[in-house]
PDB file of N, CA and C in Angstrom:
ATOM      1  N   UNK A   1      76.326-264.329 -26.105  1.00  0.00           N
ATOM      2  CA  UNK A   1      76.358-263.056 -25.411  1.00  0.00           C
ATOM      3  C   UNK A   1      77.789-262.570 -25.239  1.00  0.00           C
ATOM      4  N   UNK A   2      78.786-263.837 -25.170  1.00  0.00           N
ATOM      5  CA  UNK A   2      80.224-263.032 -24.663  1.00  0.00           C
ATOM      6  C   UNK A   2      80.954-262.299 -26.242  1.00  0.00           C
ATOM      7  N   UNK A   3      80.437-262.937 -27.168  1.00  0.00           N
ATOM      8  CA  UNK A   3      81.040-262.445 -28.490  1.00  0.00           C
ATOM      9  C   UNK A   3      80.397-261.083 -28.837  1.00  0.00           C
ATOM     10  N   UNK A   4      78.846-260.717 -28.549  1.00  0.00           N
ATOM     11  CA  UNK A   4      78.453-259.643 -28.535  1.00  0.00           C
ATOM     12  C   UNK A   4      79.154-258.516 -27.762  1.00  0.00           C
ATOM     13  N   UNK A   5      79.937-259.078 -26.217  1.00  0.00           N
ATOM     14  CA  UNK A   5      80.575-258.352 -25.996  1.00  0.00           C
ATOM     15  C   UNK A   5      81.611-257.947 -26.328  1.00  0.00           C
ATOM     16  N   UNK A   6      82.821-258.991 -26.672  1.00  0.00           N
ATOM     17  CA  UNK A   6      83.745-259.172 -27.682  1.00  0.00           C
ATOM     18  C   UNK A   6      83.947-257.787 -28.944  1.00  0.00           C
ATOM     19  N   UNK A   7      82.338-257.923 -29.682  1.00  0.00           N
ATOM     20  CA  UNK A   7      82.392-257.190 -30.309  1.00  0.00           C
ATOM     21  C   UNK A   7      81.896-255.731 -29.570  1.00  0.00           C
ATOM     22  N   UNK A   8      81.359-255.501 -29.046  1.00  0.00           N
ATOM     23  CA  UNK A   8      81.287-254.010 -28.645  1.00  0.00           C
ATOM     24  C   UNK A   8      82.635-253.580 -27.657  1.00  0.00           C
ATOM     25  N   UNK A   9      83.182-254.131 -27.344  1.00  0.00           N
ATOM     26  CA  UNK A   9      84.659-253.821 -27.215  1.00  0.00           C
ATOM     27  C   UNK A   9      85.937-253.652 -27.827  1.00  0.00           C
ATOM     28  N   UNK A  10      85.850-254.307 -29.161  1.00  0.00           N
ATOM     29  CA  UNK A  10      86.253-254.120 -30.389  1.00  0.00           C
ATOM     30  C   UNK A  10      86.009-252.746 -31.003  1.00  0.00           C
ATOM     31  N   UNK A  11      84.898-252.302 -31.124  1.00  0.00           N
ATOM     32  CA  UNK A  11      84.241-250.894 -31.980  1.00  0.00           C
ATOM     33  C   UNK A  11      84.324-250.545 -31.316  1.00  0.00           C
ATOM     34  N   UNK A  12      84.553-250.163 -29.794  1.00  0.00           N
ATOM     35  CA  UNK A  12      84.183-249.127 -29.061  1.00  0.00           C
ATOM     36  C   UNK A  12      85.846-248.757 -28.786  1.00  0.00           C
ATOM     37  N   UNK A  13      86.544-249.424 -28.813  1.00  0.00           N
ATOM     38  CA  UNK A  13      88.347-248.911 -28.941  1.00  0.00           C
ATOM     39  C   UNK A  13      88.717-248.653 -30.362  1.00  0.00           C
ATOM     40  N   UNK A  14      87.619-249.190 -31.406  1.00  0.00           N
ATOM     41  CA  UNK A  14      87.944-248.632 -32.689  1.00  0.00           C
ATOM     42  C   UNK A  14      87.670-246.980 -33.148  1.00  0.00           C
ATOM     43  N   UNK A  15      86.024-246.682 -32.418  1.00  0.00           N
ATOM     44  CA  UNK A  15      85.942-245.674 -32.374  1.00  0.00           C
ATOM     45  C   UNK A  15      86.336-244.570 -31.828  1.00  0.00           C
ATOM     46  N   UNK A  16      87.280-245.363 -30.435  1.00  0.00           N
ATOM     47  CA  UNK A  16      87.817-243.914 -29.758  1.00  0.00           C
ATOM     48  C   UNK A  16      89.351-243.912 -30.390  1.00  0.00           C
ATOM     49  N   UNK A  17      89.949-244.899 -31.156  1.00  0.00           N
ATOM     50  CA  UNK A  17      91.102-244.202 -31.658  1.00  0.00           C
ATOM     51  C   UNK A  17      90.863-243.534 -33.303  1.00  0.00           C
ATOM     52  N   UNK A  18      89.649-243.669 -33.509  1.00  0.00           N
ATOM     53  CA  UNK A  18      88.639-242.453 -34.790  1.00  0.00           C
ATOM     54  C   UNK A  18      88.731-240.975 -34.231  1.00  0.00           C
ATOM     55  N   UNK A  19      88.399-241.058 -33.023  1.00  0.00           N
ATOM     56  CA  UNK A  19      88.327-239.714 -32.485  1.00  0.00           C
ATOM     57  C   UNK A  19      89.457-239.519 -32.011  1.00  0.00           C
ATOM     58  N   UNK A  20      90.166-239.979 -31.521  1.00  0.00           N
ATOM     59  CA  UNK A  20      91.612-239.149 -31.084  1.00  0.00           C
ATOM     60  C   UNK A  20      92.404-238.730 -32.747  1.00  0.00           C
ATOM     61  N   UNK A  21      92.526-239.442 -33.636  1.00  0.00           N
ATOM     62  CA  UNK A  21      93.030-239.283 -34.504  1.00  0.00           C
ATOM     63  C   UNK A  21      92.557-237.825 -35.584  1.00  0.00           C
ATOM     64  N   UNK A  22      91.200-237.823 -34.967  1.00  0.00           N
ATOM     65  CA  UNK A  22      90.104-236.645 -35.924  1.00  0.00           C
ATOM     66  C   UNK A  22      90.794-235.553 -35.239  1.00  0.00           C
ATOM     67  N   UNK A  23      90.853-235.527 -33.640  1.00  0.00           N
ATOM     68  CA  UNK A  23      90.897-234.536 -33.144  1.00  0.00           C
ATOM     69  C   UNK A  23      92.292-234.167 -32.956  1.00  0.00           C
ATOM     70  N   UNK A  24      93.529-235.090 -33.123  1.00  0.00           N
ATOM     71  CA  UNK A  24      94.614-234.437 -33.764  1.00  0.00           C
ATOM     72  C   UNK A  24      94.659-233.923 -34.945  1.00  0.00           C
ATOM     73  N   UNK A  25      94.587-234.494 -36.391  1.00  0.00           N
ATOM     74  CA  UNK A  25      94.368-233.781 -37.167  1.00  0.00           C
ATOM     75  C   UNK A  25      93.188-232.328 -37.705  1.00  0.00           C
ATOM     76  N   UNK A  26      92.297-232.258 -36.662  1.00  0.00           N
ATOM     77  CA  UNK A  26      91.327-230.808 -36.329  1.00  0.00           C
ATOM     78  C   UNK A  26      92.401-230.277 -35.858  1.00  0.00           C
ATOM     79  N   UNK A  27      93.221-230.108 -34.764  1.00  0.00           N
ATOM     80  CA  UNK A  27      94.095-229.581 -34.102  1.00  0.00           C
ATOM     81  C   UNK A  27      95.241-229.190 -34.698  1.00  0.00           C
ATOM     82  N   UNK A  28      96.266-229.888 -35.705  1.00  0.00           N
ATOM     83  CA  UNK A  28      97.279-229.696 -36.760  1.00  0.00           C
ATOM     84  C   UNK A  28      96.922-228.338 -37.761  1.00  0.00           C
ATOM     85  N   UNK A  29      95.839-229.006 -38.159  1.00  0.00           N
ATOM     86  CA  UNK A  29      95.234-228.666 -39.834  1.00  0.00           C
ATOM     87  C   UNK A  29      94.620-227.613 -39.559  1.00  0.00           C
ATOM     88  N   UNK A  30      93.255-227.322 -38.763  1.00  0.00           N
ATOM     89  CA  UNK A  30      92.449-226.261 -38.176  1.00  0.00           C
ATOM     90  C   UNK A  30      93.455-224.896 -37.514  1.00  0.00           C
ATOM     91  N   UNK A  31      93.384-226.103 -36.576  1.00  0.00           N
ATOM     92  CA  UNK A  31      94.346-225.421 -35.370  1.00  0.00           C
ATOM     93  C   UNK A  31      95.512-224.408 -35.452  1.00  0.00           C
ATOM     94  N   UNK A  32      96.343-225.404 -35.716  1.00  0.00           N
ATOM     95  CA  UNK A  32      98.055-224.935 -35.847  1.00  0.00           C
ATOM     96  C   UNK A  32      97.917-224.017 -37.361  1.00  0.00           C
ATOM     97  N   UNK A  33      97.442-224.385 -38.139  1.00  0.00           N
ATOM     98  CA  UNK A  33      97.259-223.697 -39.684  1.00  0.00           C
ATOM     99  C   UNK A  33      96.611-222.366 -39.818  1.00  0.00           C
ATOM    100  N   UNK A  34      95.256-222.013 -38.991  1.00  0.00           N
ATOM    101  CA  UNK A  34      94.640-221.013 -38.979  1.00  0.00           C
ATOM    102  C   UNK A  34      94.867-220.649 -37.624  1.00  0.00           C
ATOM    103  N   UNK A  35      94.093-221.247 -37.079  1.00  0.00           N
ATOM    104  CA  UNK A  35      93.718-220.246 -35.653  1.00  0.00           C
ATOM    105  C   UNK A  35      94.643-219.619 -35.004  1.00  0.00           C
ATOM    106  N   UNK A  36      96.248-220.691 -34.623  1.00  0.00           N
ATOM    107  CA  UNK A  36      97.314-220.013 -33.584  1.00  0.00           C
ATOM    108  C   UNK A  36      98.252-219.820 -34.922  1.00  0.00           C
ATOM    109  N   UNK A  37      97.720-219.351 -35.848  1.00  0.00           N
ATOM    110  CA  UNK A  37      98.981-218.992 -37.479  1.00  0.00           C
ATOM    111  C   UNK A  37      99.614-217.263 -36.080  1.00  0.00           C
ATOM    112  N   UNK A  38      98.741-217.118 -36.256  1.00  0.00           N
ATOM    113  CA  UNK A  38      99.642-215.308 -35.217  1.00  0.00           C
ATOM    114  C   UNK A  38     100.196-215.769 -34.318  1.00  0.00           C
ATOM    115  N   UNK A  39     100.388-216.721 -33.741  1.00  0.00           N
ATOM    116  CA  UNK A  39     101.320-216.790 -32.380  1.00  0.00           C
ATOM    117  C   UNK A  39     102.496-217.809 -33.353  1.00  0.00           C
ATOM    118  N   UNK A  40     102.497-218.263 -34.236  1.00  0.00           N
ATOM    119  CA  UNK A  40     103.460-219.220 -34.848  1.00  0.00           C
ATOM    120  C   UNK A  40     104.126-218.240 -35.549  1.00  0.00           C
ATOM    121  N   UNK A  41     103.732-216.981 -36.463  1.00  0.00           N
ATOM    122  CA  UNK A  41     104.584-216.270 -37.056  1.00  0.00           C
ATOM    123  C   UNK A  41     106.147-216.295 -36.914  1.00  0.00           C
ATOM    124  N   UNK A  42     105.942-216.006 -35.612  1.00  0.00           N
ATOM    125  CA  UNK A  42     108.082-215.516 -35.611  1.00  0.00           C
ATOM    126  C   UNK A  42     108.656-216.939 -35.369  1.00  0.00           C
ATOM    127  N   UNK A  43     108.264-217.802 -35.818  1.00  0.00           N
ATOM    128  CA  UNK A  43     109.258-219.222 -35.469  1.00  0.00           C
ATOM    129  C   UNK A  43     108.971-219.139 -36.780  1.00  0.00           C
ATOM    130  N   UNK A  44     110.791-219.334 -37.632  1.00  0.00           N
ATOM    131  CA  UNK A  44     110.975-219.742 -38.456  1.00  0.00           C
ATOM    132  C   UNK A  44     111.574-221.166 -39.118  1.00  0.00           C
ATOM    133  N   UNK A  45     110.622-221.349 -39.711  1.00  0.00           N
ATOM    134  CA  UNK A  45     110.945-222.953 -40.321  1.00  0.00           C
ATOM    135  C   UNK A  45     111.191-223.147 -42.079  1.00  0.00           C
ATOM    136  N   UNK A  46     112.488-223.368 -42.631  1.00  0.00           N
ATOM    137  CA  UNK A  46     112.319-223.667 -43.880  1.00  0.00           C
ATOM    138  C   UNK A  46     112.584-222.201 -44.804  1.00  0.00           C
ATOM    139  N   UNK A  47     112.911-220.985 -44.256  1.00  0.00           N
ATOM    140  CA  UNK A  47     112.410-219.690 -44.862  1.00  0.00           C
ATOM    141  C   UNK A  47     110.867-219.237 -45.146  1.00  0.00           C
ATOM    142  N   UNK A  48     109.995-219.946 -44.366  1.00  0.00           N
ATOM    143  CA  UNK A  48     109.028-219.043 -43.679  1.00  0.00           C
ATOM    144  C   UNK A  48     108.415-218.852 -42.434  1.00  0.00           C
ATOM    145  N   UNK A  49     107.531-218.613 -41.875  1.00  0.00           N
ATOM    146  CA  UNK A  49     106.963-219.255 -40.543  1.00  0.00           C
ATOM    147  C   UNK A  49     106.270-220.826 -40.329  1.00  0.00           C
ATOM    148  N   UNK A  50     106.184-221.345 -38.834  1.00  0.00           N
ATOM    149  CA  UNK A  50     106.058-222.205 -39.015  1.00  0.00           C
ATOM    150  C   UNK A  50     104.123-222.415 -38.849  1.00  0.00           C
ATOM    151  N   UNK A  51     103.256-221.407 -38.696  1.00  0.00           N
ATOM    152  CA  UNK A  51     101.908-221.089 -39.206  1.00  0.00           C
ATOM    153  C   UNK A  51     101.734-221.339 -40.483  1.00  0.00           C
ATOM    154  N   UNK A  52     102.392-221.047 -41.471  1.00  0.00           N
ATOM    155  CA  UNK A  52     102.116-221.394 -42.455  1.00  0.00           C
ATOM    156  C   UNK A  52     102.581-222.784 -43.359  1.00  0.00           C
ATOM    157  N   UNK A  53     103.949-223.108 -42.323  1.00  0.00           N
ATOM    158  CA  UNK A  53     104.309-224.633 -42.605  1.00  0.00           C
ATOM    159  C   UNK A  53     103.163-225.226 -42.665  1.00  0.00           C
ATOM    160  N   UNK A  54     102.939-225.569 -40.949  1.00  0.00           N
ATOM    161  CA  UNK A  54     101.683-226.530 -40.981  1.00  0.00           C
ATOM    162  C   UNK A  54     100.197-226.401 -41.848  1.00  0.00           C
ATOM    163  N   UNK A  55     100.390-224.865 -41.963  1.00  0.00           N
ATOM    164  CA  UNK A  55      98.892-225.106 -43.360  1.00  0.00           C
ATOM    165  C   UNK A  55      99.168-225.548 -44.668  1.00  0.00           C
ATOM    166  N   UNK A  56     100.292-225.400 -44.994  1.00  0.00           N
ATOM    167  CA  UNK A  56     100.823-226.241 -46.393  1.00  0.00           C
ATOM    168  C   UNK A  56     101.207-227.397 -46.591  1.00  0.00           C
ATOM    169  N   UNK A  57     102.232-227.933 -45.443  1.00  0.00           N
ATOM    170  CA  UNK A  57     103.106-229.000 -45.776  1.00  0.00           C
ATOM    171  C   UNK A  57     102.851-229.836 -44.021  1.00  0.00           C
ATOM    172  N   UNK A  58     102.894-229.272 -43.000  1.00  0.00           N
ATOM    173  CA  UNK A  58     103.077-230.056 -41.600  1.00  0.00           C
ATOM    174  C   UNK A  58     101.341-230.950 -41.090  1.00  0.00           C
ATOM    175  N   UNK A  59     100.382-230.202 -42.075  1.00  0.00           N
ATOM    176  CA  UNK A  59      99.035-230.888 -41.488  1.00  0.00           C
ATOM    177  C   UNK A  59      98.969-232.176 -42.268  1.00  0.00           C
ATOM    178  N   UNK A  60      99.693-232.113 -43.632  1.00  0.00           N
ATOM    179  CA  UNK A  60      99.474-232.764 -44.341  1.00  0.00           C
ATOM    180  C   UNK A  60     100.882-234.314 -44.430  1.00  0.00           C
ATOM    181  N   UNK A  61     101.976-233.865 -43.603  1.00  0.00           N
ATOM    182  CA  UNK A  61     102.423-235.194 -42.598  1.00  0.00           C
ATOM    183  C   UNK A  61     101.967-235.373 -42.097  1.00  0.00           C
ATOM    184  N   UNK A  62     101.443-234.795 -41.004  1.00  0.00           N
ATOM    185  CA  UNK A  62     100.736-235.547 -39.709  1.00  0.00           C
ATOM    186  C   UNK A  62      99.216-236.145 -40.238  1.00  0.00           C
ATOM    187  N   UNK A  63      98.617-235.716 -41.538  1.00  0.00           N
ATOM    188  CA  UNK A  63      97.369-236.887 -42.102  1.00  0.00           C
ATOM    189  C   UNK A  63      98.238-238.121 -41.921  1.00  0.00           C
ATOM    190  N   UNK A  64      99.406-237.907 -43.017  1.00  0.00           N
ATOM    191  CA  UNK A  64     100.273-239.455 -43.347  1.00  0.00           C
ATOM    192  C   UNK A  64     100.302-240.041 -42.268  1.00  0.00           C
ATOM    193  N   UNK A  65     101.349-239.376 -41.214  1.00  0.00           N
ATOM    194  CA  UNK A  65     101.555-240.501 -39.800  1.00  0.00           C
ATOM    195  C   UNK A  65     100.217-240.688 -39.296  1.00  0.00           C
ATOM    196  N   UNK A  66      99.023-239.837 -39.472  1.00  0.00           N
ATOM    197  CA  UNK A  66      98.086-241.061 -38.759  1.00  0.00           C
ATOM    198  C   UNK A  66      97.341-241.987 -39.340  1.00  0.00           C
ATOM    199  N   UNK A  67      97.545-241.614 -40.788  1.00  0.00           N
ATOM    200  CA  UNK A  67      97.077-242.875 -41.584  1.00  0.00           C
ATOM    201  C   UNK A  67      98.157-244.180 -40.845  1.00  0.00           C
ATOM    202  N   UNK A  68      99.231-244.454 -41.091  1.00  0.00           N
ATOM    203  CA  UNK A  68     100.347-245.108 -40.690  1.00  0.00           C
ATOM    204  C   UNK A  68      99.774-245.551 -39.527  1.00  0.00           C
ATOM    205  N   UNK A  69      99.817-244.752 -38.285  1.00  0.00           N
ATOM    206  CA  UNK A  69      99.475-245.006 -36.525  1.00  0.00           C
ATOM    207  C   UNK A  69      98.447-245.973 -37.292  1.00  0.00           C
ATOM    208  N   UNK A  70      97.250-245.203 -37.431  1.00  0.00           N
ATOM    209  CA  UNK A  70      95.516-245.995 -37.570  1.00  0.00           C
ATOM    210  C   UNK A  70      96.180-247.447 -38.174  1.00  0.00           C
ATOM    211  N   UNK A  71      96.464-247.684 -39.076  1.00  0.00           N
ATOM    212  CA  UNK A  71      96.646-248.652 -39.882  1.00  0.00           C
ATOM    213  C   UNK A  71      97.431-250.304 -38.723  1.00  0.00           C
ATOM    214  N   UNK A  72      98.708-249.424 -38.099  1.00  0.00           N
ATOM    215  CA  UNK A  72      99.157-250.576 -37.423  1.00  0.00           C
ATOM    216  C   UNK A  72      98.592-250.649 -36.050  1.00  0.00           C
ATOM    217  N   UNK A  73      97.637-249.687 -35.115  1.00  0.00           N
ATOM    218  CA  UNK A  73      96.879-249.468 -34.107  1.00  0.00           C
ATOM    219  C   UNK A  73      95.587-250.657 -34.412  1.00  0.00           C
ATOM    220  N   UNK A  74      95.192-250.601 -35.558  1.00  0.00           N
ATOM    221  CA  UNK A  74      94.387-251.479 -36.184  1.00  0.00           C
ATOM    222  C   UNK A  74      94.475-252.679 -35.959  1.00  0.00           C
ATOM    223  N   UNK A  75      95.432-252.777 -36.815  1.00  0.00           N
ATOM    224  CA  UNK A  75      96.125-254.214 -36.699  1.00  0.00           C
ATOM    225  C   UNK A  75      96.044-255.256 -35.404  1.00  0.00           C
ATOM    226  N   UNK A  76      96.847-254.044 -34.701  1.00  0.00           N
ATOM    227  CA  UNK A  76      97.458-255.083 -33.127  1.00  0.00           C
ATOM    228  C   UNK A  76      96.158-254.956 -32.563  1.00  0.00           C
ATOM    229  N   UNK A  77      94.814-254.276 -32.709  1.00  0.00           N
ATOM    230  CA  UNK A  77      93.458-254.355 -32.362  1.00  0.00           C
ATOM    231  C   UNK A  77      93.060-255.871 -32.796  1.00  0.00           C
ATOM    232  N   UNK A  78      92.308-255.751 -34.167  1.00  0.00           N
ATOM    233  CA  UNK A  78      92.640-257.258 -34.770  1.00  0.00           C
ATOM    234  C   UNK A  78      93.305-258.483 -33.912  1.00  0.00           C
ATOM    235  N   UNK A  79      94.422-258.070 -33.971  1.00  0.00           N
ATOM    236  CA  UNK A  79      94.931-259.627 -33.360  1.00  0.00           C
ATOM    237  C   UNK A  79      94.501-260.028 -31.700  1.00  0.00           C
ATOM    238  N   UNK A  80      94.287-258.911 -31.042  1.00  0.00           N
ATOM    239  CA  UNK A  80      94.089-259.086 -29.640  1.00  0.00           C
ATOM    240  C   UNK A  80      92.649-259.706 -30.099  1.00  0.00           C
ATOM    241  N   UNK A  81      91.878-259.212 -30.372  1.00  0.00           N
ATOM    242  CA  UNK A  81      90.451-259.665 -30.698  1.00  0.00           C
ATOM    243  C   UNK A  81      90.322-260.841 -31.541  1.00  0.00           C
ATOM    244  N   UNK A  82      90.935-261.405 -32.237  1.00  0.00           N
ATOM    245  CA  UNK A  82      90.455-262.261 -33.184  1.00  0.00           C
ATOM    246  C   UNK A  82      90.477-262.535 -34.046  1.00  0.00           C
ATOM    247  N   UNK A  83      89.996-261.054 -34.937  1.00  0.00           N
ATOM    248  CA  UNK A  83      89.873-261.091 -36.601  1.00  0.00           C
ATOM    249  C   UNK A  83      90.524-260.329 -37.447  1.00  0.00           C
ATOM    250  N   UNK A  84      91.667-261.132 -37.159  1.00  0.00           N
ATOM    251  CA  UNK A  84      92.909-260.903 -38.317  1.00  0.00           C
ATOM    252  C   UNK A  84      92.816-261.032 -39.543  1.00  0.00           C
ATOM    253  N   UNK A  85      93.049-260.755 -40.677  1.00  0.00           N
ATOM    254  CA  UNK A  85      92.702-261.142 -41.770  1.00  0.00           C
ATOM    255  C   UNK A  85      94.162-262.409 -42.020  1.00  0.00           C
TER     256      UNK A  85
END
Protein backbone atom coordinates (compact mmCIF):
# COMPACT_ATOMS: atom_id res chain seq x y z
CA UNK A 1 0.00 0.00 0.00
CA UNK A 2 2.88 2.55 0.86
CA UNK A 3 4.48 2.08 -2.72
CA UNK A 4 1.02 2.58 -4.25
CA UNK A 5 1.29 5.68 -2.52
CA UNK A 6 4.80 6.33 -3.43
CA UNK A 7 3.57 6.03 -6.76
CA UNK A 8 0.58 8.30 -6.88
CA UNK A 9 2.76 10.92 -5.53
CA UNK A 10 5.21 10.50 -8.07
CA UNK A 11 2.51 11.09 -11.13
CA UNK A 12 0.66 13.39 -9.42
CA UNK A 13 3.88 16.03 -9.18
CA UNK A 14 4.62 14.65 -12.62
CA UNK A 15 1.45 15.74 -13.88
CA UNK A 16 1.26 19.06 -12.32
CA UNK A 17 4.67 20.09 -13.66
CA UNK A 18 2.83 18.79 -17.38
CA UNK A 19 0.48 21.43 -16.69
CA UNK A 20 2.41 24.27 -15.55
CA UNK A 21 4.73 23.77 -18.40
CA UNK A 22 1.52 23.47 -21.07
CA UNK A 23 0.23 26.46 -19.60
CA UNK A 24 3.39 28.49 -19.98
CA UNK A 25 3.96 27.59 -23.29
CA UNK A 26 -0.23 28.28 -24.15
CA UNK A 27 0.69 31.59 -22.63
CA UNK A 28 4.18 32.41 -24.72
CA UNK A 29 3.01 30.86 -28.03
CA UNK A 30 -0.96 31.58 -27.89
CA UNK A 31 -0.74 34.31 -25.72
CA UNK A 32 2.17 36.66 -26.16
CA UNK A 33 2.15 35.71 -30.16
CA UNK A 34 -1.51 36.39 -30.98
CA UNK A 35 -3.71 37.60 -28.48
CA UNK A 36 -1.58 40.62 -26.58
CA UNK A 37 0.52 40.93 -30.38
CA UNK A 38 -1.48 44.81 -30.13
CA UNK A 39 -0.31 45.74 -26.84
CA UNK A 40 3.41 44.33 -27.71
CA UNK A 41 3.58 46.34 -31.00
CA UNK A 42 5.58 49.46 -29.89
CA UNK A 43 8.31 47.50 -27.93
CA UNK A 44 10.91 47.05 -30.19
CA UNK A 45 13.07 44.03 -30.29
CA UNK A 46 15.67 43.03 -32.99
CA UNK A 47 14.11 45.63 -35.75
CA UNK A 48 10.67 44.54 -35.22
CA UNK A 49 8.10 44.31 -32.49
CA UNK A 50 8.32 42.18 -29.79
CA UNK A 51 4.48 40.50 -30.72
CA UNK A 52 5.84 39.23 -33.41
CA UNK A 53 9.26 38.11 -31.87
CA UNK A 54 7.54 35.77 -29.69
CA UNK A 55 5.35 34.32 -32.61
CA UNK A 56 8.45 33.54 -34.61
CA UNK A 57 11.45 33.09 -32.62
CA UNK A 58 10.60 33.80 -28.46
CA UNK A 59 7.71 30.87 -28.19
CA UNK A 60 9.90 28.74 -29.77
CA UNK A 61 12.92 29.32 -26.91
CA UNK A 62 10.80 29.12 -24.31
CA UNK A 63 9.50 25.32 -25.95
CA UNK A 64 13.52 24.70 -25.65
CA UNK A 65 13.93 25.96 -21.97
CA UNK A 66 11.06 23.90 -20.99
CA UNK A 67 12.05 20.98 -22.65
CA UNK A 68 15.50 21.59 -20.61
CA UNK A 69 13.41 22.65 -17.06
CA UNK A 70 11.03 19.24 -17.73
CA UNK A 71 13.99 17.14 -18.42
CA UNK A 72 16.18 18.09 -15.20
CA UNK A 73 12.72 18.75 -12.95
CA UNK A 74 12.36 15.09 -13.95
CA UNK A 75 15.28 13.93 -12.99
CA UNK A 76 15.64 15.36 -9.37
CA UNK A 77 11.80 13.83 -9.28
CA UNK A 78 13.34 10.37 -10.04
CA UNK A 79 15.90 10.50 -7.54
CA UNK A 80 13.76 11.73 -4.59
CA UNK A 81 11.44 8.81 -5.45
CA UNK A 82 13.52 6.03 -6.38
CA UNK A 83 13.57 5.31 -9.97
CA UNK A 84 16.49 6.60 -11.39
CA UNK A 85 17.55 5.07 -14.31
Amino acid sequence: MADNSSNNEYWAANIRIIKICLVIWALVSFGFGILLRPLLMGIPVGGTDLGFWFAQQGSILVFLALIFFYAWYVNRLDKKFGVEE
